[in-house]
Protein backbone atom coordinates (compact mmCIF):
# COMPACT_ATOMS: atom_id res chain seq x y z
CA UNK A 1 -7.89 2.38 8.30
CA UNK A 2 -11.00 4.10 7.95
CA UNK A 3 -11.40 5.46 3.97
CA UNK A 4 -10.05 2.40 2.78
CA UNK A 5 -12.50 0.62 0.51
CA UNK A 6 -10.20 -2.54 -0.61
CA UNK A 7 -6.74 -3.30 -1.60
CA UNK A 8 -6.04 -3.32 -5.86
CA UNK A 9 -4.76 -5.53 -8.08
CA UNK A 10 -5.04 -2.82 -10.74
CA UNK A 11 -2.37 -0.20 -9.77
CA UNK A 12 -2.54 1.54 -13.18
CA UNK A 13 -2.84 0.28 -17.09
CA UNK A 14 0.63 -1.66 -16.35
CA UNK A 15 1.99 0.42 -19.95
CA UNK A 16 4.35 2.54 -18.37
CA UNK A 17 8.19 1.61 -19.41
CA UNK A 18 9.87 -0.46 -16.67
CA UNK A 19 7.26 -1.42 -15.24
CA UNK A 20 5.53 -5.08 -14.11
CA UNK A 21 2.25 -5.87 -14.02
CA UNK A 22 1.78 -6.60 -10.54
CA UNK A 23 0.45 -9.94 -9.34
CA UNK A 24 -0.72 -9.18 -5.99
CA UNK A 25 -2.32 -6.41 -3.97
CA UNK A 26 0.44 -6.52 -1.44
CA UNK A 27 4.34 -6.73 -2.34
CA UNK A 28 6.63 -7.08 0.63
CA UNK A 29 10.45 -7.46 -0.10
CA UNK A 30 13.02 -8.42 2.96
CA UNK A 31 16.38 -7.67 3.21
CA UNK A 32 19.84 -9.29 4.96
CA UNK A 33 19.87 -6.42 7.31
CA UNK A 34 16.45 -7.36 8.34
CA UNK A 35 14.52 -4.39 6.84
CA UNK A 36 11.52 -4.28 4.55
CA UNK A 37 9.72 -2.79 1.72
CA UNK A 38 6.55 -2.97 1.22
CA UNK A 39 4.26 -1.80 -1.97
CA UNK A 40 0.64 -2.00 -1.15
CA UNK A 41 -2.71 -0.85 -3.93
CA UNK A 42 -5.75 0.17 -2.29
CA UNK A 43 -9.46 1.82 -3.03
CA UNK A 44 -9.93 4.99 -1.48
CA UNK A 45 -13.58 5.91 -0.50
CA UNK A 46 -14.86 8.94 -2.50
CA UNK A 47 -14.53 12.18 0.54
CA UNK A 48 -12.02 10.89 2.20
CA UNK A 49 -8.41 12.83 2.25
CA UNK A 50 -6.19 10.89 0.31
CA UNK A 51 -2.88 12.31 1.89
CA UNK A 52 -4.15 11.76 5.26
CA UNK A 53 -5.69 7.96 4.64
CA UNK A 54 -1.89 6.79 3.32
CA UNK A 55 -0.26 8.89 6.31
CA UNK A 56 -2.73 6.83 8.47
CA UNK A 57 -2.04 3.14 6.36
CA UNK A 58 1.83 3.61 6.23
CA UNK A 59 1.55 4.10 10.04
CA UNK A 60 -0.15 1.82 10.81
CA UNK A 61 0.96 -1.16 8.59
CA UNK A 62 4.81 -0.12 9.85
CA UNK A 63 3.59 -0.56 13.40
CA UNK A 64 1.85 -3.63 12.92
CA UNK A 65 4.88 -5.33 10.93
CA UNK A 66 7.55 -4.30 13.41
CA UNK A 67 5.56 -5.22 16.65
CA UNK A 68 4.73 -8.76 14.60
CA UNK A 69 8.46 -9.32 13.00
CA UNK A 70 11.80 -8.90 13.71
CA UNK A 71 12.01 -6.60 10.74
CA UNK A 72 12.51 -2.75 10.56
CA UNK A 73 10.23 -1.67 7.93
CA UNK A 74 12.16 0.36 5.50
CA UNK A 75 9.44 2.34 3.40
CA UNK A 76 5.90 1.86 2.71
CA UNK A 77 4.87 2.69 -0.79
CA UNK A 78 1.08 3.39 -1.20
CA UNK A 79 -0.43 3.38 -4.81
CA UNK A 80 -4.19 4.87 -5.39
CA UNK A 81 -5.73 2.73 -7.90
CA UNK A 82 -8.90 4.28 -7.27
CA UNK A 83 -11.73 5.96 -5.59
CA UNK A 84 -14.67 4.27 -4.59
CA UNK A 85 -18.13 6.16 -5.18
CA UNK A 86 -20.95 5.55 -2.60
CA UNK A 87 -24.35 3.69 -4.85
């Protein structure tokens, strides 16, 4: 999706009570009733509207897993680590 810079392993200072440090950039969890969730940490480029970038991504990455998988995908949950300035 265009505004993307990268996915993040950093998806905040991990501090927060209840929370995990995550492990990878990209969580997905399946279910018996063959639905999924998936978490996913990215880079946004600096300019770029965030709102509309994750509309775009959760699209996207639903379309892609349900055309791929026999899966319904449940909820996509988007996390900006960060924003990625231009040298």
């Amino acid at each position: 999706v265009k505004g993307v810079a990268s996915v993040s392993y950093d998806a905040g200072d991990g501090s927060k009570l209840g929370k995990k440090k995550k492990n990878s950039a990209v969580e997905v969890e399946l279910y018996s009733d063959k639905t999924a969730l998936i978490d996913i940490s990215v880079n946004i480029h600096y300019g770029f509207v965030i709102p509309e970038v994750v509309a775009q991504m959760q699209d996207k990455i639903k379309t892609e897993v349900e055309k791929a998988t026999f899966y319904k995908v449940k909820a996509i949950n988007v996390v900006v680590a960060g924003v990625v300035y231009a040298d």
